[in-house]
Protein backbone atom coordinates (compact mmCIF):
# COMPACT_ATOMS: atom_id res chain seq x y z
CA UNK A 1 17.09 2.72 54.44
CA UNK A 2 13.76 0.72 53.85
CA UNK A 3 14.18 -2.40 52.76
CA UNK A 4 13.23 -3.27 48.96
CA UNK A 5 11.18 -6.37 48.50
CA UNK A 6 12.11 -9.18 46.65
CA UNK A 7 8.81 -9.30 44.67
CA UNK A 8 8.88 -7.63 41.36
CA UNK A 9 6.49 -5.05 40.43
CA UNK A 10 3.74 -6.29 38.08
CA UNK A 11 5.17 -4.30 35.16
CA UNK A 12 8.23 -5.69 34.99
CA UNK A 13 8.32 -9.20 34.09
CA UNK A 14 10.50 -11.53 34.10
CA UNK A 15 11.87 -13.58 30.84
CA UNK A 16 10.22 -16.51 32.06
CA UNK A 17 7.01 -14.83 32.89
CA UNK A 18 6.84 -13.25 29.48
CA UNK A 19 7.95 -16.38 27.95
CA UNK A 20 5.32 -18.45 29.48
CA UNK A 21 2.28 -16.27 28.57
CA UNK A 22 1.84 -15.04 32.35
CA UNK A 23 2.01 -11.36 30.24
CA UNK A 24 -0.40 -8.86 30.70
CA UNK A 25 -3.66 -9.47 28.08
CA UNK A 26 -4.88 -6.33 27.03
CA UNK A 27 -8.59 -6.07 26.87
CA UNK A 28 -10.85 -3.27 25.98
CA UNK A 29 -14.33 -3.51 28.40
CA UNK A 30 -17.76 -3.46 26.45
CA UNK A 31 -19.10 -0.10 27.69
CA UNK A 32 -15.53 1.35 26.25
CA UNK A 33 -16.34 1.55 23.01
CA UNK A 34 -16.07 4.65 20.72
CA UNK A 35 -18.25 5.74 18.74
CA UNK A 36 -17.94 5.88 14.64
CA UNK A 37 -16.73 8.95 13.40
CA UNK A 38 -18.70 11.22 11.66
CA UNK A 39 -17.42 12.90 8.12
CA UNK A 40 -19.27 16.19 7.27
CA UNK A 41 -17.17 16.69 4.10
CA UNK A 42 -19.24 16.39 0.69
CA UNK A 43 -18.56 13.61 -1.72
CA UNK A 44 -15.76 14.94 -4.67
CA UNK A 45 -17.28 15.37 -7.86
CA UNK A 46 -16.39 12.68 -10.25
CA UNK A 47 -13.86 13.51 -12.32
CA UNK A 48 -13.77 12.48 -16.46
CA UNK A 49 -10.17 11.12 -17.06
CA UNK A 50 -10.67 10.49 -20.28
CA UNK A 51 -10.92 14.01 -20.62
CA UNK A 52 -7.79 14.32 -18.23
CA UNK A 53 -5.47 12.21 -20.43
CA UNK A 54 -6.65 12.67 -23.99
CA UNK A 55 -2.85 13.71 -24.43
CA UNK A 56 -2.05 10.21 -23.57
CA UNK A 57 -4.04 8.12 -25.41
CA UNK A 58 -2.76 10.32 -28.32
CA UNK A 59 1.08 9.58 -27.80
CA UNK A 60 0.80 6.14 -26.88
CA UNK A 61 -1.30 5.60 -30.32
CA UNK A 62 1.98 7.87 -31.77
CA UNK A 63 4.29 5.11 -30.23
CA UNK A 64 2.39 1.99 -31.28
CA UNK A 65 2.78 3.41 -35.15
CA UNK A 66 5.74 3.99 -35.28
CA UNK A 67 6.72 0.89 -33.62
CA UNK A 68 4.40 -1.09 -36.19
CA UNK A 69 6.54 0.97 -39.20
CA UNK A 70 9.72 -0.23 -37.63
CA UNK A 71 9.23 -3.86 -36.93
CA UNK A 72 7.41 -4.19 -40.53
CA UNK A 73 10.38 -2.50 -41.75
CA UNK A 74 12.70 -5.04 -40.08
CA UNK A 75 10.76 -7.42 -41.66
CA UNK A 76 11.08 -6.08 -45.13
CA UNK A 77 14.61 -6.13 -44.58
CA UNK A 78 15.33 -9.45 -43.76
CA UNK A 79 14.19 -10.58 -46.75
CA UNK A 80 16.04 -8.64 -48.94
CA UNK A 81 19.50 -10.34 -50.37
CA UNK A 82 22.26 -8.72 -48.86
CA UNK A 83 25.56 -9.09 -51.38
């Protein structure tokens, strides 16, 4: 059998040596660099959304009516005598 060395292998540190800040610093050298990408894909069209949601606009005017009617209606009410 050969005989294993006490030294430990550089990736395997110990809690003290990772602790301490002796870690491993990755660093990426200058001439590594990569190069931006490129998109050949044409812009989207812009799209009208107010032509999208028209529906929308409609029931949420719906909703604020009839929520005007009801609190104007509460209103009403409380002021009427009840016997």
């Amino acid at each position: 059998m050969a005989s294993q060395s006490r030294h430990r292998a550089t990736k395997n540190l110990t809690r003290r040596e990772r602790r301490s800040g002796v870690a491993r610093s990755y660093s990426v050298p200058a001439h590594v660099t990569a190069a931006p990408r490129r998109s050949y894909m044409a812009e989207p069209a812009a799209v009208d959304y107010s032509a999208e949601y028209r529906y929308i606009r409609k029931d949420l005017f719906r909703i604020l009516l009839w929520a005007s009617i009801l609190i104007v209606g509460m209103i009403v009410l409380a002021f009427l005598p009840i016997f």
